[in-house]
PDB file of N, CA and C in Angstrom:
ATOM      1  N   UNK A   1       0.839  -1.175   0.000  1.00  0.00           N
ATOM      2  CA  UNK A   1       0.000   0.000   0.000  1.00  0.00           C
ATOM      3  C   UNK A   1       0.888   1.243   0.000  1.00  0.00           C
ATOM      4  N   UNK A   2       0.305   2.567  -0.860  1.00  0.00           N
ATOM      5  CA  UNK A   2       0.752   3.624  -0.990  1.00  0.00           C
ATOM      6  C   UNK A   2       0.238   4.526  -0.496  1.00  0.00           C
ATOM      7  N   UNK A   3       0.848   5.523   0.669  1.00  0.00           N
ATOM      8  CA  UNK A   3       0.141   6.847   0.646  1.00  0.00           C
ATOM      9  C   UNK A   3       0.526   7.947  -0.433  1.00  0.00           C
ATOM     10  N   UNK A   4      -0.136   9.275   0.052  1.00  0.00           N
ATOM     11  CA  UNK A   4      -0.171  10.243  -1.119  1.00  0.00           C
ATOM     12  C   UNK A   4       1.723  10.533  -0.880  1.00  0.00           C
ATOM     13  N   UNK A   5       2.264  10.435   0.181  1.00  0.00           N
ATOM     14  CA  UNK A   5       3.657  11.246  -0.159  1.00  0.00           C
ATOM     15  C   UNK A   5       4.445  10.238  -1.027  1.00  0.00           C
ATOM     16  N   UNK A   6       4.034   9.143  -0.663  1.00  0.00           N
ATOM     17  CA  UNK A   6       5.367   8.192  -1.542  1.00  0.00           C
ATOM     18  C   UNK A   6       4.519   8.182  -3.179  1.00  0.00           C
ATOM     19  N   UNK A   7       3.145   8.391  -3.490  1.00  0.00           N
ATOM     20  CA  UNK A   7       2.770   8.477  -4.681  1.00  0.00           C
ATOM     21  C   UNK A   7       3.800   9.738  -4.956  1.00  0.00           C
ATOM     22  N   UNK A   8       3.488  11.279  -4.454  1.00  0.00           N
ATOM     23  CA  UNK A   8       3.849  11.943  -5.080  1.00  0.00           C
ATOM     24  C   UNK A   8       5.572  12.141  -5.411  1.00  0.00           C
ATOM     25  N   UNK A   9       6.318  11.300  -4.503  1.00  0.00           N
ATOM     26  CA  UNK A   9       7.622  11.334  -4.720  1.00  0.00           C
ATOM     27  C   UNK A   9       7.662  10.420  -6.406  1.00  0.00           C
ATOM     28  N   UNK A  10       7.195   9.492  -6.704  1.00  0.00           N
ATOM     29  CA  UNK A  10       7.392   8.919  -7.707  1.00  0.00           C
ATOM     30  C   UNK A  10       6.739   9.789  -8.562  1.00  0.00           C
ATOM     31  N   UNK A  11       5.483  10.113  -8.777  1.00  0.00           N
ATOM     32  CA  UNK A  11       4.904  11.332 -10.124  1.00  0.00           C
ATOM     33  C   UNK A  11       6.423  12.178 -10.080  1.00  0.00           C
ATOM     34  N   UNK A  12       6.905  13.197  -9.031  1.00  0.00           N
ATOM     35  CA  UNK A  12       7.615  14.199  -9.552  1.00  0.00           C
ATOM     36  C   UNK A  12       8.926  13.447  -9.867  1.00  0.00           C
ATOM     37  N   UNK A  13       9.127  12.482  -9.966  1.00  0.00           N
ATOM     38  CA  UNK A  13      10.320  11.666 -11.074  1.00  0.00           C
ATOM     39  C   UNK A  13      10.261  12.101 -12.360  1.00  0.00           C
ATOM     40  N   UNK A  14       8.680  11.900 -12.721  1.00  0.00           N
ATOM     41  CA  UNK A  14       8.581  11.923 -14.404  1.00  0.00           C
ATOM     42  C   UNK A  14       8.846  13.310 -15.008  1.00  0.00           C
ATOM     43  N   UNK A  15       9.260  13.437 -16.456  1.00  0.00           N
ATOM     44  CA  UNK A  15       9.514  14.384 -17.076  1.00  0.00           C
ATOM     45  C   UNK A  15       8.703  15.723 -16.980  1.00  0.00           C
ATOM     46  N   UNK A  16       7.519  14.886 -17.083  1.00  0.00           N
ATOM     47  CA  UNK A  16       6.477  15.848 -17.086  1.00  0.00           C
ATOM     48  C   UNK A  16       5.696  15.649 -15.837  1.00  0.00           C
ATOM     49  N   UNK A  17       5.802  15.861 -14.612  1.00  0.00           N
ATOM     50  CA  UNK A  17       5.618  15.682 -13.651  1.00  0.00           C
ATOM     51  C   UNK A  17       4.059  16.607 -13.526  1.00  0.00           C
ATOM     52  N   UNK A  18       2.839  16.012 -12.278  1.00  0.00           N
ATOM     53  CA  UNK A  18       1.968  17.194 -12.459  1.00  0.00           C
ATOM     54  C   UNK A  18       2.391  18.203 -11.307  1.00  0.00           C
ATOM     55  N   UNK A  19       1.540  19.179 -10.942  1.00  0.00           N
ATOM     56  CA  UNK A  19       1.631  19.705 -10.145  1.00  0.00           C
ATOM     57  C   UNK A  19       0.961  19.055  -8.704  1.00  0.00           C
ATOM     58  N   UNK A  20       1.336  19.104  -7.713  1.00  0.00           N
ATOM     59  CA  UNK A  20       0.832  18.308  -6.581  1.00  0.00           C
ATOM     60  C   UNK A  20       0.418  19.384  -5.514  1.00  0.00           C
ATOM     61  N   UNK A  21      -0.657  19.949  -4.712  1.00  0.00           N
ATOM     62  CA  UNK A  21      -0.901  19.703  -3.526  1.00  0.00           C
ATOM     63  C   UNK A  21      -1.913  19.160  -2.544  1.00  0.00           C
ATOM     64  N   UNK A  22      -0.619  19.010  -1.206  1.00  0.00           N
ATOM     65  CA  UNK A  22      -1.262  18.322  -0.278  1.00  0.00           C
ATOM     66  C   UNK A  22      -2.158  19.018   0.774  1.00  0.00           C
ATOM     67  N   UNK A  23      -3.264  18.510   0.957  1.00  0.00           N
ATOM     68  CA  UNK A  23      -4.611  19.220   1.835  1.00  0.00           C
ATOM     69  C   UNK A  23      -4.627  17.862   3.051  1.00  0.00           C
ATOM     70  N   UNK A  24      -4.200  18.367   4.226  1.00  0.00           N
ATOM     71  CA  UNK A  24      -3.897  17.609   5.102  1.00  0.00           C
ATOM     72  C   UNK A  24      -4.581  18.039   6.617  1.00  0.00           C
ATOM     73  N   UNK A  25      -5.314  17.319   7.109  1.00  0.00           N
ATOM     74  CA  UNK A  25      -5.000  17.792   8.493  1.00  0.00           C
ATOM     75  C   UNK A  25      -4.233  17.110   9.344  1.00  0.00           C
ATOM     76  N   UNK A  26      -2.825  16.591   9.499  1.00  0.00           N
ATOM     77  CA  UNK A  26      -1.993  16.385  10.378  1.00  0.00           C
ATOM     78  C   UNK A  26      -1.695  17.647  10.930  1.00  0.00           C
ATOM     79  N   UNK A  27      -0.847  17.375  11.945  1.00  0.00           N
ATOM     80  CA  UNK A  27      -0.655  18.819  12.805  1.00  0.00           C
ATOM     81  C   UNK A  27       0.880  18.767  12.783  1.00  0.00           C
ATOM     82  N   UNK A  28       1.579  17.505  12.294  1.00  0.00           N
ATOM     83  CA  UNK A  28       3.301  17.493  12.433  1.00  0.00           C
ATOM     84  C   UNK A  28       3.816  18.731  12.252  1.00  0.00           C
ATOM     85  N   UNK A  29       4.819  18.884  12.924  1.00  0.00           N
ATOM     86  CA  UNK A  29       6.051  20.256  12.598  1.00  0.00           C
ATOM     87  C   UNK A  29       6.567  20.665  11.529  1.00  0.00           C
ATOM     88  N   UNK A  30       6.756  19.222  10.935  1.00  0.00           N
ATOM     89  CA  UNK A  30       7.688  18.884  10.094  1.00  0.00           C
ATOM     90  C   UNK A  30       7.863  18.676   8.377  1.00  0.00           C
ATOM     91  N   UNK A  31       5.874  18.600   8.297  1.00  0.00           N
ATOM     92  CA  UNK A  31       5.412  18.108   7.199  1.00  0.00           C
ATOM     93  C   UNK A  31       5.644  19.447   6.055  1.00  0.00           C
ATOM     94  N   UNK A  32       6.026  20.469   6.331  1.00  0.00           N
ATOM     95  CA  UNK A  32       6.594  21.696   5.243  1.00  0.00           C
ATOM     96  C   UNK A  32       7.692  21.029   4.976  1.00  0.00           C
ATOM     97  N   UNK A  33       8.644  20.633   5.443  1.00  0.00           N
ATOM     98  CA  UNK A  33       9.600  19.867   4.935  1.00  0.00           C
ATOM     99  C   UNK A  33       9.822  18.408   4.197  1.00  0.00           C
ATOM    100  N   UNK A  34       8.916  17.619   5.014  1.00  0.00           N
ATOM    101  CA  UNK A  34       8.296  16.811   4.156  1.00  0.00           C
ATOM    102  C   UNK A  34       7.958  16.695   2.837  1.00  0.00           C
ATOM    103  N   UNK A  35       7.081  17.901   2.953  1.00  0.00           N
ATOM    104  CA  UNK A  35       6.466  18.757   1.522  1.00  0.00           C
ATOM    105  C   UNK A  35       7.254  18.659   0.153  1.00  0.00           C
ATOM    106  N   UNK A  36       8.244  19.399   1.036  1.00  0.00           N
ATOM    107  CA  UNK A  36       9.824  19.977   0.377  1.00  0.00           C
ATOM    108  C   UNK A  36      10.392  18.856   0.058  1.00  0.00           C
ATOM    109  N   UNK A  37      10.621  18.034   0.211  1.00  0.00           N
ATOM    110  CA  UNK A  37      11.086  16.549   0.268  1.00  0.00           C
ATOM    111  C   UNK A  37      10.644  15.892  -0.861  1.00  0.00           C
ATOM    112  N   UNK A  38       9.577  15.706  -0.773  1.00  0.00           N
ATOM    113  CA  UNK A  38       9.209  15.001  -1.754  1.00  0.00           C
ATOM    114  C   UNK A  38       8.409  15.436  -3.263  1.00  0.00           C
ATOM    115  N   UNK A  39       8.537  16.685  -2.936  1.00  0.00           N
ATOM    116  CA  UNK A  39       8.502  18.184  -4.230  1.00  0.00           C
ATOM    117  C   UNK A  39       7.542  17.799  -4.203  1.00  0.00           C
ATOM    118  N   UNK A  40       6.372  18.418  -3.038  1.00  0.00           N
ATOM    119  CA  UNK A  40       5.278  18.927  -3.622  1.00  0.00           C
ATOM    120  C   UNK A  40       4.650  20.312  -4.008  1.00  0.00           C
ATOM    121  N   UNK A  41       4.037  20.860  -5.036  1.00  0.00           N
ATOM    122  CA  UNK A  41       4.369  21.865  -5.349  1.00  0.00           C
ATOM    123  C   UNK A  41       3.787  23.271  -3.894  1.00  0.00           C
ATOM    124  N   UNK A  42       2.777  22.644  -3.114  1.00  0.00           N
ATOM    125  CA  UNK A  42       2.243  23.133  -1.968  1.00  0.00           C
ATOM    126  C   UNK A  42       1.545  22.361  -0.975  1.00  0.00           C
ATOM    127  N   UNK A  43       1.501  22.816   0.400  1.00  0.00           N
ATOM    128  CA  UNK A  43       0.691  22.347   1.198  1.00  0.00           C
ATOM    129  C   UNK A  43      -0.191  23.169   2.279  1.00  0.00           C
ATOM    130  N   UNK A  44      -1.571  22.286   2.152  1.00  0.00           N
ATOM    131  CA  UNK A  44      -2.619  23.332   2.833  1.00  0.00           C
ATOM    132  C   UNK A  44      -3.212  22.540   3.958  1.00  0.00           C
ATOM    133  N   UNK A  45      -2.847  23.435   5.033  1.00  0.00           N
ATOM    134  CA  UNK A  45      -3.643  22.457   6.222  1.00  0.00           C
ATOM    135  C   UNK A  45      -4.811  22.921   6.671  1.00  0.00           C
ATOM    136  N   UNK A  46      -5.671  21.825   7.247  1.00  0.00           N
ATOM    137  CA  UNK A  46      -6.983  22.017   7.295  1.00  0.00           C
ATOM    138  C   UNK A  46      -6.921  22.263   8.944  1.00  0.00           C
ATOM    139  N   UNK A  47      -7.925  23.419   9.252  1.00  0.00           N
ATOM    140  CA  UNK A  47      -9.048  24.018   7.859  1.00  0.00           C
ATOM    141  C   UNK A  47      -8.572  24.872   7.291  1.00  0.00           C
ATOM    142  N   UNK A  48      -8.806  24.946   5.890  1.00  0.00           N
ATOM    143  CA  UNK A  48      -8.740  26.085   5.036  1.00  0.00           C
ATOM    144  C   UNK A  48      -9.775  26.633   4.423  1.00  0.00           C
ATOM    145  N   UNK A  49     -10.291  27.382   3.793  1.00  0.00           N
ATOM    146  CA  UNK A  49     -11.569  28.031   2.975  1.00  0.00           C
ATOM    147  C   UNK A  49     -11.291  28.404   1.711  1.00  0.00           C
ATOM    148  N   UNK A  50     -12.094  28.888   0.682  1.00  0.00           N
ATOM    149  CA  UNK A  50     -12.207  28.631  -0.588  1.00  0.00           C
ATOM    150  C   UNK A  50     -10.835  30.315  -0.923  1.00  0.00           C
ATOM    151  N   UNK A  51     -10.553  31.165  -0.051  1.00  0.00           N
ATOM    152  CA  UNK A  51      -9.647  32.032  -0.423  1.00  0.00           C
ATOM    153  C   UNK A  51      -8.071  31.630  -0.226  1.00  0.00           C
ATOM    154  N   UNK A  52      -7.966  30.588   0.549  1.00  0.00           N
ATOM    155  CA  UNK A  52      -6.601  29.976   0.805  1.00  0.00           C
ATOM    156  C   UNK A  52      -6.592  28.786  -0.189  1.00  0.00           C
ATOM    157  N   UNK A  53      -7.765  28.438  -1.080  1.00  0.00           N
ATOM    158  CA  UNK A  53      -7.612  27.205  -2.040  1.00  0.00           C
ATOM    159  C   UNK A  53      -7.320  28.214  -3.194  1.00  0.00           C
ATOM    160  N   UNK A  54      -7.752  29.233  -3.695  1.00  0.00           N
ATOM    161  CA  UNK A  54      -7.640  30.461  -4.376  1.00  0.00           C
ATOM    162  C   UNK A  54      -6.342  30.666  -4.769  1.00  0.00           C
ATOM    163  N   UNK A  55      -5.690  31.230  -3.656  1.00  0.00           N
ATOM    164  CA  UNK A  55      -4.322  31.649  -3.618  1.00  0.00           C
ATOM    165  C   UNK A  55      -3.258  30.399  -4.007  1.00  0.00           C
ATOM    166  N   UNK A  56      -3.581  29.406  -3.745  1.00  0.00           N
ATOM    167  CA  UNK A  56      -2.867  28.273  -3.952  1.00  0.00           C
ATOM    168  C   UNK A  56      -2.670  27.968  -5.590  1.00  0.00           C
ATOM    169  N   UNK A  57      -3.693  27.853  -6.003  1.00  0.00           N
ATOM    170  CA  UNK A  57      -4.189  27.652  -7.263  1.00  0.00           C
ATOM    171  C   UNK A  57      -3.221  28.840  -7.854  1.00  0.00           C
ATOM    172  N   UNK A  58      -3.277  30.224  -7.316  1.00  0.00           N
ATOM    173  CA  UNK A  58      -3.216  31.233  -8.026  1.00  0.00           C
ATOM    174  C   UNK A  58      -1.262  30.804  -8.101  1.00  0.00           C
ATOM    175  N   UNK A  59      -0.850  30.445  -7.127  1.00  0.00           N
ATOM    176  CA  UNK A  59       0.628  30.679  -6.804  1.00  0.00           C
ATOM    177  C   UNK A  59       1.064  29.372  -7.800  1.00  0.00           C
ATOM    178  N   UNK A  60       0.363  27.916  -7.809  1.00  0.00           N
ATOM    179  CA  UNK A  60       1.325  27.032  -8.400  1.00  0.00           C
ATOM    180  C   UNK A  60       0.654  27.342  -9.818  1.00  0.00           C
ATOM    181  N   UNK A  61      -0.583  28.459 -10.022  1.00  0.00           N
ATOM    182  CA  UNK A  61      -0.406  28.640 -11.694  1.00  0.00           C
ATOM    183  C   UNK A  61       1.005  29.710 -12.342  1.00  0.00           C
ATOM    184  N   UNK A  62       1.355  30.289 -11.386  1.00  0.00           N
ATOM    185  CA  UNK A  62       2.526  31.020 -11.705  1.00  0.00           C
ATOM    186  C   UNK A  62       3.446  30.382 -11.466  1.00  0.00           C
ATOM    187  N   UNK A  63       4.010  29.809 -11.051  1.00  0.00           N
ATOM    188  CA  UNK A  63       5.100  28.508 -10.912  1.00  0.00           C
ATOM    189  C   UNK A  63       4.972  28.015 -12.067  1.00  0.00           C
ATOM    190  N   UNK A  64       4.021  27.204 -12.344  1.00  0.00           N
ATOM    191  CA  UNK A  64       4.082  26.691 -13.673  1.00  0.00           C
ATOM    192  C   UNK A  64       3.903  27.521 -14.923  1.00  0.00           C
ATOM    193  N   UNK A  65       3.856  28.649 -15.140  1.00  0.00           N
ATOM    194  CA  UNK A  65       4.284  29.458 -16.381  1.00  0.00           C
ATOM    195  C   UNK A  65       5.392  30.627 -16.406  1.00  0.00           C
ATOM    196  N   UNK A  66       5.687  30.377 -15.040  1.00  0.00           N
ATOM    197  CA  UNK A  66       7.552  30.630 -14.717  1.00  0.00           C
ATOM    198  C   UNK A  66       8.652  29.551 -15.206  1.00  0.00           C
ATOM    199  N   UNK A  67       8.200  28.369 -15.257  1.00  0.00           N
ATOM    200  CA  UNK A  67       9.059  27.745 -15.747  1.00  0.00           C
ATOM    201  C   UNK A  67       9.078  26.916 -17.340  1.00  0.00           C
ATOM    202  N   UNK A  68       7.563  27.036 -17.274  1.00  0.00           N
ATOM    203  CA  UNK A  68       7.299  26.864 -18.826  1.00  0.00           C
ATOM    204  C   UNK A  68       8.658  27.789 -19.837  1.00  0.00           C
TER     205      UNK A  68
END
């Protein structure tokens, strides 16, 4: 069995990798690094509301046509 971090460590292998984030409610310290770890492109802990899903959206759409 797979969770989402070891899925997403293998997606961001591929060439064309997607964009990933994680919507979590753990409370770890650590899981921004985690994050970082296993390149996800963001992480949102719960609770969040539809202006912090917004901004997210808004930030990894500029990421991805920064590097396009």
């Amino acid at each position: 069995m797979q969770d989402g971090w070891l899925v997403c460590s293998k997606l961001k292998l591929a060439k064309s990798a997607p964009t990933i984030v994680f919507m979590t409610g753990e409370t770890r310290k650590d899981l921004e690094q985690f994050a970082e770890f296993v390149h996800a492109d963001e992480l949102l802990r719960k609770p969040f509301g539809v202006k912090e899903i917004e901004q997210v959206i808004d930030e990894v759409g500029r990421q991805a046509r920064a590097s396009a």
